[in-house]
C-alpha atoms as a PDB file:
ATOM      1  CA  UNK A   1      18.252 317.001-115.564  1.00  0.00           C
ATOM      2  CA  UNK A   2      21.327 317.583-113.120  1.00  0.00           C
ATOM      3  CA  UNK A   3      19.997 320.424-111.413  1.00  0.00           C
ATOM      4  CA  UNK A   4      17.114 320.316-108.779  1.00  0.00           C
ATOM      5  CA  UNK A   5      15.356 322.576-106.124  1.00  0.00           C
ATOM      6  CA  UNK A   6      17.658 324.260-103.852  1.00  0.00           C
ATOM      7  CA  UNK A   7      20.988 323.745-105.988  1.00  0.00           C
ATOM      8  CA  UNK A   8      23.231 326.771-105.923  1.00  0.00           C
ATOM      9  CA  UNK A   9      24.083 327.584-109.862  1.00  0.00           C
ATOM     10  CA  UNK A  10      25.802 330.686-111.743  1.00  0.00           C
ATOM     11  CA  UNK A  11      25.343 331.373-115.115  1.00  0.00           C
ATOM     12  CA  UNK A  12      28.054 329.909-117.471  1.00  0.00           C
ATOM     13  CA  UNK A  13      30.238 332.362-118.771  1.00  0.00           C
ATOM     14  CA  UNK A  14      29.055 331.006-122.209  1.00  0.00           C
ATOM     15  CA  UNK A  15      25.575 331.739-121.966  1.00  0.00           C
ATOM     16  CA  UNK A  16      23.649 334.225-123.846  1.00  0.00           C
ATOM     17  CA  UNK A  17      22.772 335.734-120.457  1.00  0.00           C
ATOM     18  CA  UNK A  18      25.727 336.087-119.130  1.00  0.00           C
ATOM     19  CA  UNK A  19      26.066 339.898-120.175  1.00  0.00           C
ATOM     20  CA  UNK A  20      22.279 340.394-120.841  1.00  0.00           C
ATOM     21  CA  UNK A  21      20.653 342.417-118.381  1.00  0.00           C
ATOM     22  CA  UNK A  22      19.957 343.224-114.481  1.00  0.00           C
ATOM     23  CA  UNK A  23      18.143 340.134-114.458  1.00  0.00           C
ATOM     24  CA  UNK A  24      21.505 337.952-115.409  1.00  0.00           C
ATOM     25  CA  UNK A  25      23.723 338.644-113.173  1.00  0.00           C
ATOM     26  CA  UNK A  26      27.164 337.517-114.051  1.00  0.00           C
ATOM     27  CA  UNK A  27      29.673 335.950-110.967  1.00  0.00           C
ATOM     28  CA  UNK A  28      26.732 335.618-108.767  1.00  0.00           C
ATOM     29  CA  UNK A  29      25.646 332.618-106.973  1.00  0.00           C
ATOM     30  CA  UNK A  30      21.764 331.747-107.382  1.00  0.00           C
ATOM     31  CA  UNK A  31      19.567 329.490-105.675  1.00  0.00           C
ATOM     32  CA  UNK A  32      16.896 327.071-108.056  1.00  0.00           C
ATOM     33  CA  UNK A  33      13.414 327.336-106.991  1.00  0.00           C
ATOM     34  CA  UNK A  34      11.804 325.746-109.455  1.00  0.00           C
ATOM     35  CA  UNK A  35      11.879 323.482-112.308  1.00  0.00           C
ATOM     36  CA  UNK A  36       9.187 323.359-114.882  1.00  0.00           C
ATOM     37  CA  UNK A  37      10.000 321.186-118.081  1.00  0.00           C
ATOM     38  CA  UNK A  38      12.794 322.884-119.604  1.00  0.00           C
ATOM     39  CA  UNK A  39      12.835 325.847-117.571  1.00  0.00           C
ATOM     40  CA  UNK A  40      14.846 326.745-114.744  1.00  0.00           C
ATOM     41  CA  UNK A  41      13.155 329.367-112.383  1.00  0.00           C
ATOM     42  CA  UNK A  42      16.524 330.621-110.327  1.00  0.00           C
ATOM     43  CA  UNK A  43      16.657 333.422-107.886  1.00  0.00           C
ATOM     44  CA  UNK A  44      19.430 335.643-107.225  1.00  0.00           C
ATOM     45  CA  UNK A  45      18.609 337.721-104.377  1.00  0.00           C
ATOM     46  CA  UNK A  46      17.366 341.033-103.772  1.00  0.00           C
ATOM     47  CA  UNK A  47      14.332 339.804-105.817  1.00  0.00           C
ATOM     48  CA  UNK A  48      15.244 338.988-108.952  1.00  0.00           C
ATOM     49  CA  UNK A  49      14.459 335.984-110.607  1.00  0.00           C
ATOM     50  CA  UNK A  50      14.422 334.980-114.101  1.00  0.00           C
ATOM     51  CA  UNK A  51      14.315 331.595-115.726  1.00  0.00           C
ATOM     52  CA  UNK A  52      17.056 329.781-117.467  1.00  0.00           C
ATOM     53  CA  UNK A  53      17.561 326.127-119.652  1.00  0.00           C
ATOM     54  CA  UNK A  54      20.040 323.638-118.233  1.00  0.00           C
ATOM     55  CA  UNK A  55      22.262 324.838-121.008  1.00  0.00           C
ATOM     56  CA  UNK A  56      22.885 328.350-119.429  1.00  0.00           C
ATOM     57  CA  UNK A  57      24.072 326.991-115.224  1.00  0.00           C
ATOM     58  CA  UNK A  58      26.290 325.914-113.897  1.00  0.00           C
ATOM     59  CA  UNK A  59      27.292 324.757-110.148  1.00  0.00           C
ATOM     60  CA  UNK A  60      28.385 327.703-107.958  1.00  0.00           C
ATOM     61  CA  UNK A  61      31.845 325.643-107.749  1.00  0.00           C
ATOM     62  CA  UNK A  62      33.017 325.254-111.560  1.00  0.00           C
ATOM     63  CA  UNK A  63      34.579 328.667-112.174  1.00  0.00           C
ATOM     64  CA  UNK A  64      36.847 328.323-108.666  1.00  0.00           C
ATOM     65  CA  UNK A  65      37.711 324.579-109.705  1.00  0.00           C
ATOM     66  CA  UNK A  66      38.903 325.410-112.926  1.00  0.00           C
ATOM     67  CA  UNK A  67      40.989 328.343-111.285  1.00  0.00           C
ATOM     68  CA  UNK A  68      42.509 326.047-109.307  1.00  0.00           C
ATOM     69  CA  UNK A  69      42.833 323.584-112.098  1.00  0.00           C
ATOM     70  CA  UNK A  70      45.154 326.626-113.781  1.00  0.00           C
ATOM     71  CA  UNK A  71      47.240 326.061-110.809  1.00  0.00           C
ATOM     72  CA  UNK A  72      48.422 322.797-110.523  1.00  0.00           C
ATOM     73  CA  UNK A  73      51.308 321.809-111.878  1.00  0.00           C
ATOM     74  CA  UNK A  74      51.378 319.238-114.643  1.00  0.00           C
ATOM     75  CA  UNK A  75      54.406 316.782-113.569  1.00  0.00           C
ATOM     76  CA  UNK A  76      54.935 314.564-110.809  1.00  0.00           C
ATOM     77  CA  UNK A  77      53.066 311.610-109.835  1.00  0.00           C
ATOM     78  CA  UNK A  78      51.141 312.861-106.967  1.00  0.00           C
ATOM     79  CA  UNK A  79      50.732 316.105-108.727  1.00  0.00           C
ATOM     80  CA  UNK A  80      49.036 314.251-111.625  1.00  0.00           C
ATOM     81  CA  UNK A  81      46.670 312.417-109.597  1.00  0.00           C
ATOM     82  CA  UNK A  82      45.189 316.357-108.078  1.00  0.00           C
ATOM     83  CA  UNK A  83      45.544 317.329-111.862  1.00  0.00           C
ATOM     84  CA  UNK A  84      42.834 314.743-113.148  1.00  0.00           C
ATOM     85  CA  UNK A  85      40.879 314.693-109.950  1.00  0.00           C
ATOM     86  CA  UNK A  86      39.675 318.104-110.274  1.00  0.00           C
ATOM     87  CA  UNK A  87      39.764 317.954-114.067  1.00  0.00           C
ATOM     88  CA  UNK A  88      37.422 315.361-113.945  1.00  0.00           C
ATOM     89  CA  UNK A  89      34.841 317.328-111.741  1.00  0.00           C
ATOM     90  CA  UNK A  90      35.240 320.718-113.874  1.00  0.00           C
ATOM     91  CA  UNK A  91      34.059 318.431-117.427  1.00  0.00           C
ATOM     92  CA  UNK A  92      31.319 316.570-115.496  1.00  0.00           C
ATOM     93  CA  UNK A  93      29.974 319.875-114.378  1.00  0.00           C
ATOM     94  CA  UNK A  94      27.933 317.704-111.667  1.00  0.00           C
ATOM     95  CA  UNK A  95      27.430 317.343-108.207  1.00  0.00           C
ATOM     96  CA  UNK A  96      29.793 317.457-105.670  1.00  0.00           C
ATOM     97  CA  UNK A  97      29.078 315.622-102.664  1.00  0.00           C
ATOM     98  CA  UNK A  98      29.817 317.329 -99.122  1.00  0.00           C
ATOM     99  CA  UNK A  99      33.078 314.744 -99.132  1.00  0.00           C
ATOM    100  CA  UNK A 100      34.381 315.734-102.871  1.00  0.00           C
ATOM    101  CA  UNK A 101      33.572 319.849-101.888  1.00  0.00           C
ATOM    102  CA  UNK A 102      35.796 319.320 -98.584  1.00  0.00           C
ATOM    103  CA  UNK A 103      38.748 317.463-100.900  1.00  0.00           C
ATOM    104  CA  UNK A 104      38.803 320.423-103.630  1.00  0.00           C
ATOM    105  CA  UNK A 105      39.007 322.901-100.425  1.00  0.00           C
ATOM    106  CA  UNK A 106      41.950 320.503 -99.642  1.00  0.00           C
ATOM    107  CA  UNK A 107      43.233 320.975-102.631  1.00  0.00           C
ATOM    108  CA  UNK A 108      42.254 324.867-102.988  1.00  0.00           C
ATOM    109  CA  UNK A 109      44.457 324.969-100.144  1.00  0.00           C
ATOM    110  CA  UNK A 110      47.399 323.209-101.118  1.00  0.00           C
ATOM    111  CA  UNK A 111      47.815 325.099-104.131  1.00  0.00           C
ATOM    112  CA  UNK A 112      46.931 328.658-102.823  1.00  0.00           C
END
């Protein structure tokens, strides 16, 4: 599993939750509290909780990654090299490291 206690997740856009209730809220950040075989137990604040499969999160990050990913050009060296970087984090859907998360603001910012 990718995900542990005290990751901050979304729901993909994707999942049958996404659009599903009070209890699923969509474009909100959520922290994991617990994990418990397959399920996810994730709270979202102003107490509500619900559980989730690995299937349905995502990190908080993805969604503004592949908005950014949108942005970059597509030609020029350099260009190519930001291009794949943060193409490569958006399919790996994994952890970014404090170093990666302060390169992609880098990034964020050269495009924006």
């Amino acid at each position: 599993m990718k995900f542990k206690v005290g990751d901050k997740i979304r729901l993909r856009e994707d999942s049958k939750h996404y659009t599903f209730g009070i209890n699923n809220p969509k474009d909100t950040n959520g922290i994991i509290k617990s994990l418990r075989g397959i399920n996810i137990l994730v709270d979202w604040g102003g107490g509500i909780t619900n559980y989730y499969m690995e299937k349905d999160l995502e990190f908080w990050y993805v969604r503004p990654l592949e908005e950014l990913y949108k942005k970059i050009p597509t030609t020029g060296d350099l260009v190519g090299e930001d291009y794949v970087y943060i193409g490569m984090f958006i399919e790996s859907n994994e952890y970014l490291s404090s170093e990666d998360i302060e390169k992609c603001r880098t990034l964020w910012e050269k495009y924006n």
